[in-house]
N, C-alpha and C. Protein backbone atom coordinates (compact mmCIF):
# COMPACT_ATOMS: atom_id res chain seq x y z
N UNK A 1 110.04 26.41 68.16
CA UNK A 1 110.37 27.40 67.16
C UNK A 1 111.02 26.76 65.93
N UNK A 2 112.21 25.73 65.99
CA UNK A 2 112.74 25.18 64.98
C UNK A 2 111.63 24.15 64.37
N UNK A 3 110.64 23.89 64.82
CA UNK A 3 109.70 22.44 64.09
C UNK A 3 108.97 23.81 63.63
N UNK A 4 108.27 25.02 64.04
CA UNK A 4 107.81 26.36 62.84
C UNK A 4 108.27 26.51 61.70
N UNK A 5 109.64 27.11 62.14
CA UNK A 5 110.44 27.07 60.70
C UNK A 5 110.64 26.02 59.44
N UNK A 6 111.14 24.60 60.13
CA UNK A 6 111.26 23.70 59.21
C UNK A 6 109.79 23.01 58.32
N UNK A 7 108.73 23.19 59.32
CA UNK A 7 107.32 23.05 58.59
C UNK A 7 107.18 24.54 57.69
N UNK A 8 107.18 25.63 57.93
CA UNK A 8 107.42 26.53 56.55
C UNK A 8 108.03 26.58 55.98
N UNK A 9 109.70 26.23 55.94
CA UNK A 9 110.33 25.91 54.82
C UNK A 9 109.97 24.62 54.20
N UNK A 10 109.18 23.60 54.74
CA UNK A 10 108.66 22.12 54.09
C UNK A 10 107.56 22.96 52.90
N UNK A 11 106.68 24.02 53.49
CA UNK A 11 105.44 24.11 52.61
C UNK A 11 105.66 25.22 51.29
N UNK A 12 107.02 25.52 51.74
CA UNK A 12 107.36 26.87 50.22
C UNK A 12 107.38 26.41 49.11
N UNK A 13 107.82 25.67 48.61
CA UNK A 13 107.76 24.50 47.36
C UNK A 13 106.13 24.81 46.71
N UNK A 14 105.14 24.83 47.70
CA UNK A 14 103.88 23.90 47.33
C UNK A 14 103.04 25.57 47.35
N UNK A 15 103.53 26.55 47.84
CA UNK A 15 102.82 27.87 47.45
C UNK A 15 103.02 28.68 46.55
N UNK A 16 104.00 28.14 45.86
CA UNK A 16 104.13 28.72 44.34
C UNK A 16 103.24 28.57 43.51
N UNK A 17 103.16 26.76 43.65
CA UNK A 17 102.43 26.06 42.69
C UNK A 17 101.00 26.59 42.65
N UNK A 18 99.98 26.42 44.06
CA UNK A 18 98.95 26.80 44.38
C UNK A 18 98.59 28.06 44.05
N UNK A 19 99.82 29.25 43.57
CA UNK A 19 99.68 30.77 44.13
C UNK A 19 99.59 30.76 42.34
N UNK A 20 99.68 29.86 41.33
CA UNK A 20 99.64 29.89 39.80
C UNK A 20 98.15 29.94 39.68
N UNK A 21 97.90 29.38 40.15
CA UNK A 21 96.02 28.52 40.21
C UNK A 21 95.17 29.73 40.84
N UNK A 22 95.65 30.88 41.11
CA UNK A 22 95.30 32.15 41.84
C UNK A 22 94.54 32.98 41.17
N UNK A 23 93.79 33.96 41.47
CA UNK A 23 92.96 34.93 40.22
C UNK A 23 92.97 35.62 41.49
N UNK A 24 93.26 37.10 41.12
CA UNK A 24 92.72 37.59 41.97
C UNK A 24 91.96 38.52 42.09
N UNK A 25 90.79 38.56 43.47
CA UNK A 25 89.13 39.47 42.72
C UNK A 25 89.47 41.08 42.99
N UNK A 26 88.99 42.17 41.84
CA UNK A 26 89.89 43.66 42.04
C UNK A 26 88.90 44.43 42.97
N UNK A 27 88.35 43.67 43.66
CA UNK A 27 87.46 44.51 44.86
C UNK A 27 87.82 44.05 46.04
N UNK A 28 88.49 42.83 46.27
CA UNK A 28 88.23 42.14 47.59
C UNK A 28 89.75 42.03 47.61
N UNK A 29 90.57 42.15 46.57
CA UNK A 29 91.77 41.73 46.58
C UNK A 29 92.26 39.98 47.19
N UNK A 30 91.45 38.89 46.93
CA UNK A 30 91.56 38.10 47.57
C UNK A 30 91.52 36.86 46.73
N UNK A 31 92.65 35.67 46.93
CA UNK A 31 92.60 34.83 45.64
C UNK A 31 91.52 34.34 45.72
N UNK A 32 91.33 33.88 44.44
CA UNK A 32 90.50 33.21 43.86
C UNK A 32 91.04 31.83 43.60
N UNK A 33 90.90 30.61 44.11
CA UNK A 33 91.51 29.34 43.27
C UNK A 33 90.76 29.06 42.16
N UNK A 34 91.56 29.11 41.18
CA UNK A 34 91.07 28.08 39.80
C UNK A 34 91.38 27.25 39.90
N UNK A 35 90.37 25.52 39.74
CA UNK A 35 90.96 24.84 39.30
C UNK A 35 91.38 24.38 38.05
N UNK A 36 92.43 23.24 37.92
CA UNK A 36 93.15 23.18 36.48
C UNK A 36 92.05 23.03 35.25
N UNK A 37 90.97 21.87 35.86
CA UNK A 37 90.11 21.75 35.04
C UNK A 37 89.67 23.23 33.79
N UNK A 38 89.45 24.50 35.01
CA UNK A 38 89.15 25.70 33.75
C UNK A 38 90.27 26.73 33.87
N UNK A 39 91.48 26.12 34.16
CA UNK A 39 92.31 27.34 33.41
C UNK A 39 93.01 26.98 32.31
N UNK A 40 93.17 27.84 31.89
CA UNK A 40 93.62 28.21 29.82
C UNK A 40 94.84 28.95 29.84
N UNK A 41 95.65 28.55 29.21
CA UNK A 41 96.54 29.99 28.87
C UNK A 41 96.36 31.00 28.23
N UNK A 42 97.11 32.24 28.64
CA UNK A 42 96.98 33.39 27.68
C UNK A 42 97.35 33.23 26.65
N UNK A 43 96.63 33.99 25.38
CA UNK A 43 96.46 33.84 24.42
C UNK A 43 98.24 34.04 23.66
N UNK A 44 99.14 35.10 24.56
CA UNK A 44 99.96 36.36 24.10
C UNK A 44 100.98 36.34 25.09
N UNK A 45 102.10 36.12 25.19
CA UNK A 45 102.92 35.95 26.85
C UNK A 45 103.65 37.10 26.55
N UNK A 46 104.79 37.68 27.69
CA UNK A 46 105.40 38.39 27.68
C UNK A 46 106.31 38.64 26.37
N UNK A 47 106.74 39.22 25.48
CA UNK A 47 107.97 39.37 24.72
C UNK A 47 107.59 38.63 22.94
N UNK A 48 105.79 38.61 23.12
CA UNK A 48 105.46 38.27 22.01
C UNK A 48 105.13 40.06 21.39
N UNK A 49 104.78 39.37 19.85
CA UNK A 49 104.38 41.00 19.30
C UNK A 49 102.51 41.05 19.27
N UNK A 50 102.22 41.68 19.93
CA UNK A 50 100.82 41.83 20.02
C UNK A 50 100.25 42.21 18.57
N UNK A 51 98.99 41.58 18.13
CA UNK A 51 97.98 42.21 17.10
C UNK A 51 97.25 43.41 17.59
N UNK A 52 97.71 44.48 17.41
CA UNK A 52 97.56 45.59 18.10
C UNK A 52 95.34 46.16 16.83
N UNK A 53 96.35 45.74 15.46
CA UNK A 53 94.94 45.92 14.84
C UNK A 53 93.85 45.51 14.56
N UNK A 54 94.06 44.26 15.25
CA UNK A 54 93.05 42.67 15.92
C UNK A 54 92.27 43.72 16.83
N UNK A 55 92.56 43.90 17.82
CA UNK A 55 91.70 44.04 18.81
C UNK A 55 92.04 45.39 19.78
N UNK A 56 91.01 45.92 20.50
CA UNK A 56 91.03 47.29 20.41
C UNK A 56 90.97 47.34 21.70
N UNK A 57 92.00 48.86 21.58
CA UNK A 57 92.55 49.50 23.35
C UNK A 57 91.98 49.60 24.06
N UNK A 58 92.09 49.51 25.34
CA UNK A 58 91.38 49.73 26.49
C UNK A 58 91.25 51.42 26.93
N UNK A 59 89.76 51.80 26.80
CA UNK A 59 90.26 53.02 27.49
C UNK A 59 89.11 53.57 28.20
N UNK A 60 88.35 52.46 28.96
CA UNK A 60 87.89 52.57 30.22
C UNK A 60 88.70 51.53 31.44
N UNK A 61 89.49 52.09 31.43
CA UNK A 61 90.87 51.45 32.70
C UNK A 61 90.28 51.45 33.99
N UNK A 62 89.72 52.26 34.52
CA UNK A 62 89.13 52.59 35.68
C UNK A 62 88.00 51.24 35.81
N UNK A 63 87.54 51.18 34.64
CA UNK A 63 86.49 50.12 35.74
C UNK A 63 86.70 48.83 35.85
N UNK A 64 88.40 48.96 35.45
CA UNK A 64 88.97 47.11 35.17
C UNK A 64 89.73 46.98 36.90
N UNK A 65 89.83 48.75 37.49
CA UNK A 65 90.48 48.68 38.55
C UNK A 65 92.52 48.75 38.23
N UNK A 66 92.25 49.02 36.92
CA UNK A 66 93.82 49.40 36.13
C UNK A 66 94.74 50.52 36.66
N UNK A 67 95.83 50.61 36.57
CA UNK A 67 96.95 51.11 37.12
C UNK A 67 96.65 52.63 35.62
N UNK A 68 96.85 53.80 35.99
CA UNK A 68 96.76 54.45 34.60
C UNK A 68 97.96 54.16 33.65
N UNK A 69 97.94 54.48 32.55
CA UNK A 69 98.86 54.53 31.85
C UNK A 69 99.98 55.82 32.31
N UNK A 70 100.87 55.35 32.62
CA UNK A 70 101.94 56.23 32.48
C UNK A 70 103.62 56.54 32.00
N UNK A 71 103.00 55.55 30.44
CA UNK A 71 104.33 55.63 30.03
C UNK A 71 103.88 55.73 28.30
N UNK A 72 105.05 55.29 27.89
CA UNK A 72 104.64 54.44 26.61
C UNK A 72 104.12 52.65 26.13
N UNK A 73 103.02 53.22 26.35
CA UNK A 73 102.38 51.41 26.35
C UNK A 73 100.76 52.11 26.81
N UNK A 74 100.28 50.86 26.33
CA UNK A 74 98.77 50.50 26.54
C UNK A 74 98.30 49.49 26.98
N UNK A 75 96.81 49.34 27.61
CA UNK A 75 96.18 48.63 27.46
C UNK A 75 95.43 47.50 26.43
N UNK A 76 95.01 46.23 26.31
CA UNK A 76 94.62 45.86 25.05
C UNK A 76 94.29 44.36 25.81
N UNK A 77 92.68 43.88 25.12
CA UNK A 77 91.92 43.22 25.84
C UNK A 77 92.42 42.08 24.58
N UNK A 78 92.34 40.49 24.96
CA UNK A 78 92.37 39.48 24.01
C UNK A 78 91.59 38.39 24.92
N UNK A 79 90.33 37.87 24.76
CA UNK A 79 89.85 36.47 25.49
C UNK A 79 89.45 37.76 26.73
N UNK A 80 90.04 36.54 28.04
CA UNK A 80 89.75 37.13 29.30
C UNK A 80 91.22 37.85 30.27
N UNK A 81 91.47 38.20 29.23
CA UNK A 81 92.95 38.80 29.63
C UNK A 81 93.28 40.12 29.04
N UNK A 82 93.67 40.88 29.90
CA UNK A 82 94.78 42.14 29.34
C UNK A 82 96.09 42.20 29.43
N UNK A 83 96.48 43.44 28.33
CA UNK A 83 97.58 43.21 28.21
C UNK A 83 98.42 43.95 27.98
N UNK A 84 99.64 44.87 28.95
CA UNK A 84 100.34 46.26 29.03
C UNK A 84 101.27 46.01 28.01
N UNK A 85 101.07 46.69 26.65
CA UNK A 85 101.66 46.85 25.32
C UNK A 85 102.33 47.95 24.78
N UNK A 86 103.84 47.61 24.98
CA UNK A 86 104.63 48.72 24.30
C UNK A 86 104.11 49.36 23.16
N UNK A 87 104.33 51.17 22.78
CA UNK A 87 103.91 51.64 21.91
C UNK A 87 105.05 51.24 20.63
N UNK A 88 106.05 51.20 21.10
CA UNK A 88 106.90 51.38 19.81
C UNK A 88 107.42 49.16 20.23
N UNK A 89 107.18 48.99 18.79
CA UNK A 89 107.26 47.53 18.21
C UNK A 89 106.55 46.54 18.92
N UNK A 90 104.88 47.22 19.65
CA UNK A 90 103.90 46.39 20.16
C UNK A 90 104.17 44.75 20.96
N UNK A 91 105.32 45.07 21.44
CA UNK A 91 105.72 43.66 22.06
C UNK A 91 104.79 43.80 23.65
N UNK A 92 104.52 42.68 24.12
CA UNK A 92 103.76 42.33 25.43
C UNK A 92 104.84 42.64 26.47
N UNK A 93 104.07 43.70 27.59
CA UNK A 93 105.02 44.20 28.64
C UNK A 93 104.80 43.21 30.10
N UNK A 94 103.15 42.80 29.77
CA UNK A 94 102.99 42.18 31.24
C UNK A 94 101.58 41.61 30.97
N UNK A 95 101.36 40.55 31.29
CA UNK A 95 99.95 39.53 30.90
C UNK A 95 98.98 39.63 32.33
N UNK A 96 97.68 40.56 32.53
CA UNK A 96 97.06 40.63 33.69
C UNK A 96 95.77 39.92 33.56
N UNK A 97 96.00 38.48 34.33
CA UNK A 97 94.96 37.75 34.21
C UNK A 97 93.84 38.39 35.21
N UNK A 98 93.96 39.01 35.96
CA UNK A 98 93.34 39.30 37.37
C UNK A 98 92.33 40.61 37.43
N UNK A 99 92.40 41.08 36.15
CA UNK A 99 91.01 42.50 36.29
C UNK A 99 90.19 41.88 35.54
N UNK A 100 88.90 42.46 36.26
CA UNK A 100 87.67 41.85 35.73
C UNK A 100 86.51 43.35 35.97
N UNK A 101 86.16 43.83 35.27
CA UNK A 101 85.90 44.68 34.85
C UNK A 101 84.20 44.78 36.31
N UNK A 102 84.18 46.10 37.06
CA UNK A 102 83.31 45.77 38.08
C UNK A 102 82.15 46.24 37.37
């Protein structure tokens, strides 16, 4: 039981890292590994101010497998990423690399 534990606390370190490299598919719910070779960063991170008049709202949510809107904020597509955008001073609420439209 103690050589269990100490081999899962040895491997926590190393499932963060791996769990970055993750995509995950909105039908199967199941990661996806990217490797580094093709991942990119988002264009837009949390607590930036989005170009809201760049590029235009999402408002077929349903077939991205999207949470509805239920606040103040939106949807808003940039590259291969969305992005939950406060209404008032368009700052980035949350960067969702992981819907892919079925």
């Amino acid at each position: 039981m103690k050589y269990l534990l100490a081999l899962l606390i040895a491997t926590l370190p190393f499932a963060g890292a791996e769990a970055q490299n993750c995509r995950v598919d909105t039908t199967t719910r199941k990661c996806i590994f990217v490797p580094k070779s093709q991942q990119r960063p988002p264009d837009f991170t949390v607590g930036d101010v989005f170009p809201v008049y760049e590029h235009s709202m999402l408002l077929d949510i349903d077939s991205y497998g999207l949470k509805p809107v239920d606040g103040p904020w939106r949807y808003y597509k940039s590259g291969p990423d969305i992005y939950r955008v406060a209404v008032d001073g368009y700052k980035v609420l949350e960067v969702i690399r992981t819907a892919r439209r079925r």
